[in-house]
Protein backbone atom coordinates (compact mmCIF):
# COMPACT_ATOMS: atom_id res chain seq x y z
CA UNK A 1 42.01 129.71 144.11
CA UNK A 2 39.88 126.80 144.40
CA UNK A 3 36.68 126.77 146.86
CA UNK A 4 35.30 124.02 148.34
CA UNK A 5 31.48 123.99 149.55
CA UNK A 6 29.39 121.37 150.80
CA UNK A 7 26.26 122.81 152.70
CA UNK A 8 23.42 120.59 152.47
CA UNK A 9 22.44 118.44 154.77
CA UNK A 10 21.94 114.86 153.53
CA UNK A 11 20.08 111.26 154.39
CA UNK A 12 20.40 108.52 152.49
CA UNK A 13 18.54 105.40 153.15
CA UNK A 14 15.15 103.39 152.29
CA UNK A 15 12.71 104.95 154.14
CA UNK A 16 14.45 108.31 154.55
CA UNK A 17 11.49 110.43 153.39
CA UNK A 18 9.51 109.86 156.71
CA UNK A 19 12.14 112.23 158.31
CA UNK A 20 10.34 115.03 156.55
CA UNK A 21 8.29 116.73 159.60
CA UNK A 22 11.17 116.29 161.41
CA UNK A 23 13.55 118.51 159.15
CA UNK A 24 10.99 120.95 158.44
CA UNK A 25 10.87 121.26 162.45
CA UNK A 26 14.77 121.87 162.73
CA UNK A 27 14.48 124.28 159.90
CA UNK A 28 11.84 126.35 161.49
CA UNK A 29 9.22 125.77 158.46
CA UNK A 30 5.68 125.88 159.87
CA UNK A 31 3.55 125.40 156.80
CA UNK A 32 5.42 124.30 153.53
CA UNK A 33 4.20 124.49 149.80
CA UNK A 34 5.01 121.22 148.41
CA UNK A 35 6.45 122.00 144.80
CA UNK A 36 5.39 118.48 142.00
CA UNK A 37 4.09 117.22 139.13
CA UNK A 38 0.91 115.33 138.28
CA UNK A 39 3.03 111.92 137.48
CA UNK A 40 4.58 111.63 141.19
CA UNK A 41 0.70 112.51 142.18
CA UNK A 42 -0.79 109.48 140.01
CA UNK A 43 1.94 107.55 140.64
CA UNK A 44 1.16 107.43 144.80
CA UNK A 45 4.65 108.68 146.01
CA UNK A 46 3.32 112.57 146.39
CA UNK A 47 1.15 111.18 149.54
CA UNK A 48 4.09 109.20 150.86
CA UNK A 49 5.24 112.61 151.28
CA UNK A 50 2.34 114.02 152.41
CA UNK A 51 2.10 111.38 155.04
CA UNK A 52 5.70 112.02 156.03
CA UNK A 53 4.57 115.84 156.91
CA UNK A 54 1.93 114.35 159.56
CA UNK A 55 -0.19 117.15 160.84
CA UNK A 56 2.08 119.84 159.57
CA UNK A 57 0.01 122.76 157.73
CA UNK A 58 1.01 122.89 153.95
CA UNK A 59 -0.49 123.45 150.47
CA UNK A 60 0.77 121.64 146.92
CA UNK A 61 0.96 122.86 144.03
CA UNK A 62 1.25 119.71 141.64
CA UNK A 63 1.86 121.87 138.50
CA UNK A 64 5.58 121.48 137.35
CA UNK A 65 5.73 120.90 133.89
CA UNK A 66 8.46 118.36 132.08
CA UNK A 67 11.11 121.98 132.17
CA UNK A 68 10.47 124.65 134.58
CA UNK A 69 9.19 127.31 132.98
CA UNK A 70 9.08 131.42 134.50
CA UNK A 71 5.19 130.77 134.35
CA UNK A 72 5.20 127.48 135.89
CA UNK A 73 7.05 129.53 138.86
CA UNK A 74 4.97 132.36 139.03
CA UNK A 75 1.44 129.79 139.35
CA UNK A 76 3.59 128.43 142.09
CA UNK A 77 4.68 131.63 144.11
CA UNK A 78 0.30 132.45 143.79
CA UNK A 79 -0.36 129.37 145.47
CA UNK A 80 2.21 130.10 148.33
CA UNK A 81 1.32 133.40 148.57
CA UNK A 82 -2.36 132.84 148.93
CA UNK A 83 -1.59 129.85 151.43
CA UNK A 84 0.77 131.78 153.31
CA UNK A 85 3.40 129.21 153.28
CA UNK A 86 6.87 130.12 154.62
CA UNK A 87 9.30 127.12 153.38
CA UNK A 88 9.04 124.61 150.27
CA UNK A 89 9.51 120.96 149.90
CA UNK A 90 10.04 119.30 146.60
CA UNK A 91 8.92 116.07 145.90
CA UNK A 92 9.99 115.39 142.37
CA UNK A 93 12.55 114.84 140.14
CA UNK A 94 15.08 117.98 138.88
CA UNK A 95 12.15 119.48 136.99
CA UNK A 96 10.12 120.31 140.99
CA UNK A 97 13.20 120.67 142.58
CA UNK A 98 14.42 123.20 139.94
CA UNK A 99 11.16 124.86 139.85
CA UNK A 100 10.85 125.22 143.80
CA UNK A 101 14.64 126.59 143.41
CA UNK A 102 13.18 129.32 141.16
CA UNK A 103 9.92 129.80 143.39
CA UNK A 104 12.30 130.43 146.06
CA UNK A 105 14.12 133.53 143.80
CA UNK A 106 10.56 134.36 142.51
CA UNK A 107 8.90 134.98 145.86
CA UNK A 108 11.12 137.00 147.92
CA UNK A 109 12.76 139.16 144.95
CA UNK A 110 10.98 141.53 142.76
CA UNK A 111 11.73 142.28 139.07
CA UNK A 112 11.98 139.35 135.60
CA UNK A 113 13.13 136.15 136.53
CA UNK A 114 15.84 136.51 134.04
CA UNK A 115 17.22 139.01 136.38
CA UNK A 116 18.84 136.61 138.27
CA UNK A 117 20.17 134.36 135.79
CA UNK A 118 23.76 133.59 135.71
CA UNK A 119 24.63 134.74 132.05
CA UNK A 120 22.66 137.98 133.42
CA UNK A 121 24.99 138.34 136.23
CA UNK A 122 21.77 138.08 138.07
CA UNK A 123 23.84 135.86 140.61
CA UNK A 124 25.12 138.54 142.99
CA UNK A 125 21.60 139.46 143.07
CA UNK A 126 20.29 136.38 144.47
CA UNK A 127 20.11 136.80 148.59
CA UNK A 128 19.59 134.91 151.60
CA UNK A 129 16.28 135.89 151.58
CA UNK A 130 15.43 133.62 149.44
CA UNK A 131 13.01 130.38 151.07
CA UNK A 132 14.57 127.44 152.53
CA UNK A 133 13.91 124.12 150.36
CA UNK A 134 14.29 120.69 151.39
CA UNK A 135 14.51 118.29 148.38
CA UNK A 136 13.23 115.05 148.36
CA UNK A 137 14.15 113.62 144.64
CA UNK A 138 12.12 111.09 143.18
CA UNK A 139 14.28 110.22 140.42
CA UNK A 140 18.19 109.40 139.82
CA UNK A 141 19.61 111.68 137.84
CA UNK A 142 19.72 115.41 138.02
CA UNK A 143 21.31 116.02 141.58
CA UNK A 144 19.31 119.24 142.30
CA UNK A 145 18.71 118.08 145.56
CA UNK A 146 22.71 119.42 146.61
CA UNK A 147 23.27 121.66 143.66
CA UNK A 148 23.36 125.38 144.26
CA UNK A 149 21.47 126.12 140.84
CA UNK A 150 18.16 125.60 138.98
CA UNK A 151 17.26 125.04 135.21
CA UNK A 152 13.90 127.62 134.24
CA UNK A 153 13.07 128.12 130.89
CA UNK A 154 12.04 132.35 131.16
CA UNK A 155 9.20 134.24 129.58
CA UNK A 156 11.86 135.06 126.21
CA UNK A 157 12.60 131.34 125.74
CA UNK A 158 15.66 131.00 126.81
CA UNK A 159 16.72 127.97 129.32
CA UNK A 160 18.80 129.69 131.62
CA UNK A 161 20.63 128.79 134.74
CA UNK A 162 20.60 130.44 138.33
CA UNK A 163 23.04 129.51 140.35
CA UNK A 164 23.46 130.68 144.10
CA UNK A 165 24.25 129.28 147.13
CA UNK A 166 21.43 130.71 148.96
CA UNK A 167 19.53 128.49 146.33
CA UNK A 168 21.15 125.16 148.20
CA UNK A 169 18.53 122.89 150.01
CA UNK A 170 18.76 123.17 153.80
CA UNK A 171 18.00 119.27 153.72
CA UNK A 172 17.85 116.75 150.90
CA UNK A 173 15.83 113.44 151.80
CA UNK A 174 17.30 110.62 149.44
CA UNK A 175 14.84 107.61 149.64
CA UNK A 176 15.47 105.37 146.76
CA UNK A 177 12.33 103.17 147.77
CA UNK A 178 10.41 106.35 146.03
CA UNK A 179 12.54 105.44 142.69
CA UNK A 180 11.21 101.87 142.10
CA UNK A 181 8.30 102.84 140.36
CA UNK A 182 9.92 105.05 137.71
CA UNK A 183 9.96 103.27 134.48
CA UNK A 184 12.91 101.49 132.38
CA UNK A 185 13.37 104.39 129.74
CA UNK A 186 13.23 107.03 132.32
CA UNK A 187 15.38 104.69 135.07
CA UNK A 188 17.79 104.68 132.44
CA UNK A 189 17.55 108.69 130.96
CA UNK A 190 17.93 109.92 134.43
CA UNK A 191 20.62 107.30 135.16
CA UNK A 192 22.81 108.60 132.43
CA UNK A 193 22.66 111.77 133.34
CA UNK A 194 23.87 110.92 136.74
CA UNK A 195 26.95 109.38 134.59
CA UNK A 196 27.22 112.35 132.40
CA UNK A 197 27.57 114.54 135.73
CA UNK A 198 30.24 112.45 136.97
CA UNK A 199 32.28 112.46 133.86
CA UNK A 200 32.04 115.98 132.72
CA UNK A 201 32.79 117.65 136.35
CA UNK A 202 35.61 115.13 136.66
CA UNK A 203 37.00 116.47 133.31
CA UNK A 204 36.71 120.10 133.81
CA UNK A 205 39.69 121.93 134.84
CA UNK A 206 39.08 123.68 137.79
CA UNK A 207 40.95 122.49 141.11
CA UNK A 208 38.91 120.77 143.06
CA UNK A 209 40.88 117.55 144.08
CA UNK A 210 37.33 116.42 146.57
CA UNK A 211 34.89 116.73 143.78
CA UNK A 212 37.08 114.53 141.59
CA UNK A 213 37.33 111.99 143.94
CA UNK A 214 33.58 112.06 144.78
CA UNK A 215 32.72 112.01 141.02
CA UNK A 216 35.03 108.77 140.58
CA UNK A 217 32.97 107.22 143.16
CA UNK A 218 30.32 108.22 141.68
CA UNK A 219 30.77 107.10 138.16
CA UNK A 220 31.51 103.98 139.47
CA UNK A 221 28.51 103.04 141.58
CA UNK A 222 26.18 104.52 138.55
CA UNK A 223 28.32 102.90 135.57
CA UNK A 224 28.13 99.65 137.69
CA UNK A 225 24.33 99.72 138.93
CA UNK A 226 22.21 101.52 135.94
CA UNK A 227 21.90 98.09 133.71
CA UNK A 228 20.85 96.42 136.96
CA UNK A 229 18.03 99.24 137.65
CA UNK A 230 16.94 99.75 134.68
CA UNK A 231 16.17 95.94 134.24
CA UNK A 232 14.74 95.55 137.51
CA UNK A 233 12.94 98.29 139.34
CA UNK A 234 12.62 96.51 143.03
CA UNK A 235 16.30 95.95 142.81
CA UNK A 236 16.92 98.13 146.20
CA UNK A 237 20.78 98.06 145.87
CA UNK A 238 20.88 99.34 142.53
CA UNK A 239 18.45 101.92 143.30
CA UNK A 240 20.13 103.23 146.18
CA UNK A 241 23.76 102.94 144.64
CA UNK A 242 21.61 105.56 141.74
CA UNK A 243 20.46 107.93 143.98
CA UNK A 244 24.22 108.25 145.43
CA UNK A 245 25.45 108.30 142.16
CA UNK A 246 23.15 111.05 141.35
CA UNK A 247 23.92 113.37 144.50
CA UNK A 248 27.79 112.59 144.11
CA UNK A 249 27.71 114.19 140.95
CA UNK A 250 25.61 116.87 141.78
CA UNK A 251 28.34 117.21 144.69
CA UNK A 252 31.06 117.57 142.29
CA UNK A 253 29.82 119.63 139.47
CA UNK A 254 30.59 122.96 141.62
CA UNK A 255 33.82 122.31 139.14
CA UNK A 256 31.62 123.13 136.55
CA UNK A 257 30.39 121.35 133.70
CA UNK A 258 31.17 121.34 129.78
CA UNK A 259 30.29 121.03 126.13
CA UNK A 260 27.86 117.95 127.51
CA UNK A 261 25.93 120.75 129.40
CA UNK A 262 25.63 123.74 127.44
CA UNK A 263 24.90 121.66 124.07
CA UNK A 264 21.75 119.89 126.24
CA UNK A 265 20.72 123.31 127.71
CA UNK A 266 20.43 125.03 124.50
CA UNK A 267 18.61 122.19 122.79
CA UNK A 268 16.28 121.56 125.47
CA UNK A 269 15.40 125.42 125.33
CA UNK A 270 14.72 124.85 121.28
CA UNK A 271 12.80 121.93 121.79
CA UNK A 272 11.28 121.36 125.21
CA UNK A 273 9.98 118.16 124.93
CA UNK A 274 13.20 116.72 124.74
CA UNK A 275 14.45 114.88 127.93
CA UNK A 276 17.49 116.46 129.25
CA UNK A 277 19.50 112.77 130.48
CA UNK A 278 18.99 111.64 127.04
CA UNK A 279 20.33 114.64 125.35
CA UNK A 280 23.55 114.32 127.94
CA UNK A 281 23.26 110.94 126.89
CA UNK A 282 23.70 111.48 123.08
CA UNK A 283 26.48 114.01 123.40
CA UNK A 284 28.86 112.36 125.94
CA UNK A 285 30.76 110.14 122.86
CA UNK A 286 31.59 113.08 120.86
CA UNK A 287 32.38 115.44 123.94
CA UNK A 288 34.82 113.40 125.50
CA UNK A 289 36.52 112.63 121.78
CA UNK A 290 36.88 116.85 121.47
CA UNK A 291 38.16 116.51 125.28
CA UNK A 292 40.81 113.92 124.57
CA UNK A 293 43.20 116.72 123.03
CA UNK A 294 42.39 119.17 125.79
CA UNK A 295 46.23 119.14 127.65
CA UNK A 296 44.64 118.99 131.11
CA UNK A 297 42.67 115.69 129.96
CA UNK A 298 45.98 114.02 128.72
CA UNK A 299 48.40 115.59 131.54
CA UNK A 300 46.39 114.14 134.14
CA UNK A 301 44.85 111.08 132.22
CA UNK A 302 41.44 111.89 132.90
CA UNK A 303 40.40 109.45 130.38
CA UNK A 304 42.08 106.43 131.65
CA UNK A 305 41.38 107.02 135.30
CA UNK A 306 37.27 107.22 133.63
CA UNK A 307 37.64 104.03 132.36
CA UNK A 308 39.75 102.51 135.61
CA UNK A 309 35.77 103.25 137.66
CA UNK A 310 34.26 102.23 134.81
CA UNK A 311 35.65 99.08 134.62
CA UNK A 312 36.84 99.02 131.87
CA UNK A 313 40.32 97.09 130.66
CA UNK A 314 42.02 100.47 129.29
CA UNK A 315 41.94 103.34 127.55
CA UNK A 316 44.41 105.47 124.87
CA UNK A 317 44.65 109.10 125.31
CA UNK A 318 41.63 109.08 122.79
CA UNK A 319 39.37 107.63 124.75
CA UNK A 320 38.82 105.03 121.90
CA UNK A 321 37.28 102.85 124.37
CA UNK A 322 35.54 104.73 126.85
CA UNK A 323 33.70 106.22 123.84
CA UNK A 324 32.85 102.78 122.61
CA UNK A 325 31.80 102.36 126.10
CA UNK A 326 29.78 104.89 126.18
CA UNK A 327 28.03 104.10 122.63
CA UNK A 328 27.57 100.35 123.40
CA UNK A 329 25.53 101.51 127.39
CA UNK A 330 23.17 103.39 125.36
CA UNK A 331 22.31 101.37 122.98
CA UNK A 332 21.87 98.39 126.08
CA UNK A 333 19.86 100.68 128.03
CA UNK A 334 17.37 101.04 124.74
CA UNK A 335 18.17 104.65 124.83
CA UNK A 336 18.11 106.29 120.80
CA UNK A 337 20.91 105.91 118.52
CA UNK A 338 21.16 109.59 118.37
CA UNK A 339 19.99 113.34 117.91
CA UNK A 340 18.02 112.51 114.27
CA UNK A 341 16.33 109.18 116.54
CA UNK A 342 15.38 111.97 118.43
CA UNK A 343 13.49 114.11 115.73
CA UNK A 344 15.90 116.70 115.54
CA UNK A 345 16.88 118.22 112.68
CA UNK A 346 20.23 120.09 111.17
CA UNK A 347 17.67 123.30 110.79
CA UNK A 348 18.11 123.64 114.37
CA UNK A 349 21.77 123.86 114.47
CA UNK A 350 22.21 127.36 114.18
CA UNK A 351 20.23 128.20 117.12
CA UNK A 352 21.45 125.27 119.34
CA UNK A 353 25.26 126.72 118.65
CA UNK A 354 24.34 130.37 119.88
CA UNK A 355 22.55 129.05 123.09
CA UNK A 356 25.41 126.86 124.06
CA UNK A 357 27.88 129.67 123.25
CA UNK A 358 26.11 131.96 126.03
CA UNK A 359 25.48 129.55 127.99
CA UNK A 360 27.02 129.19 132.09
CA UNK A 361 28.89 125.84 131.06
CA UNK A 362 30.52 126.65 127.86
CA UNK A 363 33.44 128.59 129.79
CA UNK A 364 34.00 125.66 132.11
CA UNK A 365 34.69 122.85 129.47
CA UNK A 366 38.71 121.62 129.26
CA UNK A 367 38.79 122.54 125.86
CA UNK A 368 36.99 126.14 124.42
CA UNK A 369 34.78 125.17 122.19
CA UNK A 370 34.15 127.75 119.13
CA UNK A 371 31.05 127.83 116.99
CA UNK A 372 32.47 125.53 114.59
CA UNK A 373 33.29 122.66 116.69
CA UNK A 374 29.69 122.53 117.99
CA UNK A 375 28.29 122.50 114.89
CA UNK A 376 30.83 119.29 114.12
CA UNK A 377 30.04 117.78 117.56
CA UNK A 378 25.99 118.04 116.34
CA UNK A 379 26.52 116.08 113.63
CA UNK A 380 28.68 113.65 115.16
CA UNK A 381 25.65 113.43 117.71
CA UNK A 382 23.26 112.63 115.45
């Protein structure tokens, strides 16, 4: 059976974020923690947002680190408690947004974090008592602001995924005006995994026949526009064709994900520092050559309806092409050649494999992927 949910509510337009006092009013919030980071502070669009909210009581805690971590949530939840806040509003890019997600969980449920984590079977657990959220992203990429889960690194290590619907935003405030200050390498980083998003949900199997068509879309405004925003920061059309790009495939990836996904989520957990766009990024040309012999890929040409949004003249049921596509946009974008670019290392391998194997987007990929062929698609990613 497939099931189809959209929930959030959603404005997109230049200048959308100075509708946040009004959608904090139609929610009922009355004094909001604002969930960011020091870099949206310093870079001036955290008081955009703060003028948005008027006279509106509220606290901030500007504290998210590069991935959400269980303690990062926990300093958060003290600051709402103490402020007696009753709502949150991320400003931010997926790291805030993910973090608020999990301050959310964290505040109105007792018990580990990791209680509630998907490969837990914490999700059942996760009620509508939760906080309400509106999102206002500050970056192109991650689509947290309509997803359903959140990305937290817990107290054991492990980057794990929560996924509810409860965990949805009640609003998500899409202003791509607060994107033209981000710079090239992360315009670009965030824009690809935006891309990645598209393609992955569009090639796992589940039945969703609205998400793929929202994902095409998708792919093609971000496929066509990242080069152009990447190069140019005031270009407003690019930017907003990003942001939709990055809430389309958001919108679609209730499909699931893949290989992409679970590979990115386990390294990021080994190594932190690493950005999580770039690690789609390196991964996408080797996952979608394992794809190309799943029989749902080449039954329903997935590949060469890809490469029709992409632009591109054609594609074999290899995805020669779209791989070569994929290969050439990184390396255009200045992005790294590939995992070793990176500084990883083949002595993380072993521990990269067993994280993706658990992880909540292993199951979802077209093709099963055993411990084996993610140890070949590391090395072909590096």
């Amino acid at each position: 059976m497939a099931r189809i949910l959209y929930l959030t509510q959603i404005d997109i337009d230049h200048g959308a974020v100075r509708l946040l006092a009004t959608e904090c009013q139609r929610i009922g919030m009355r004094r909001p923690l604002v969930v960011t980071d020091a870099g949206v502070r310093a870079a001036g669009v955290l008081q955009m947002a703060l003028d948005a909210l008027g006279d509106l009581p509220h606290a901030v805690f500007d504290g998210t680190p590069s991935n959400p971590t269980e303690a990062a949530v926990y300093a958060a939840v003290a600051v709402l408690k103490e402020a007696g806040c009753d709502g949150l509003v991320a400003v931010g890019g997926g790291s805030s947004i993910d973090l608020a997600k999990g301050v959310a969980i964290a505040a109105t449920h007792e018990g580990p974090l990791k209680t509630y984590a998907t490969i837990e079977g914490g999700s059942p657990l996760i009620s509508d008592r939760v906080l309400p959220l509106i999102a206002v992203p500050t970056t192109a990429g991650t689509g947290s602001e309509v997803a359903r889960g959140a990305i937290v690194i817990v107290d054991d290590g492990r980057k794990l995924g929560f996924h509810s619907w409860h965990l949805m935003p009640k609003a998500a405030l899409l202003d791509p005006d607060l994107t033209a200050g981000l710079p090239p390498g992360l315009t670009a980083a965030t824009g690809m995994d935006a891309i990645a998003h598209c393609m992955e949900t569009f090639m796992a199997p589940a039945v969703n026949p609205p998400a793929d068509g929202i994902a095409l879309d998708g792919l093609a405004r971000g496929w066509g526009h990242i080069e152009r925003a990447t190069r140019d920061g005031t270009d407003r059309e690019a930017r907003w064709n990003m942001m939709s790009a990055s809430m389309q495939g958001a919108l679609a990836f209730q499909k699931g994900l893949g290989c992409v996904h679970s590979l990115s989520h386990s390294l990021g957990g080994v190594n932190p520092r690493l950005h999580h766009g770039t690690l789609n990024a390196m991964f996408m040309p080797a996952v979608v050559a394992f794809n190309a012999q799943a029989d749902s890929i080449r039954r329903e040409k997935r590949l060469p309806r890809m490469a029709q949004a992409m632009g591109l003249a054609g594609c074999d049921e290899a995805g020669t092409e779209l791989i070569a596509a994929l290969r050439a946009m990184n390396a255009r974008l200045g992005l790294p050649a590939g995992l070793a670019a990176m500084g990883v290392g083949e002595d993380v391998f072993e521990r990269v494999i067993a994280g993706a194997m658990a992880d909540h987007c292993h199951k979802t990929n077209p093709r099963l992927a055993s411990c084996d062929d993610y140890r070949a698609l590391l090395a072909a990613s590096m």
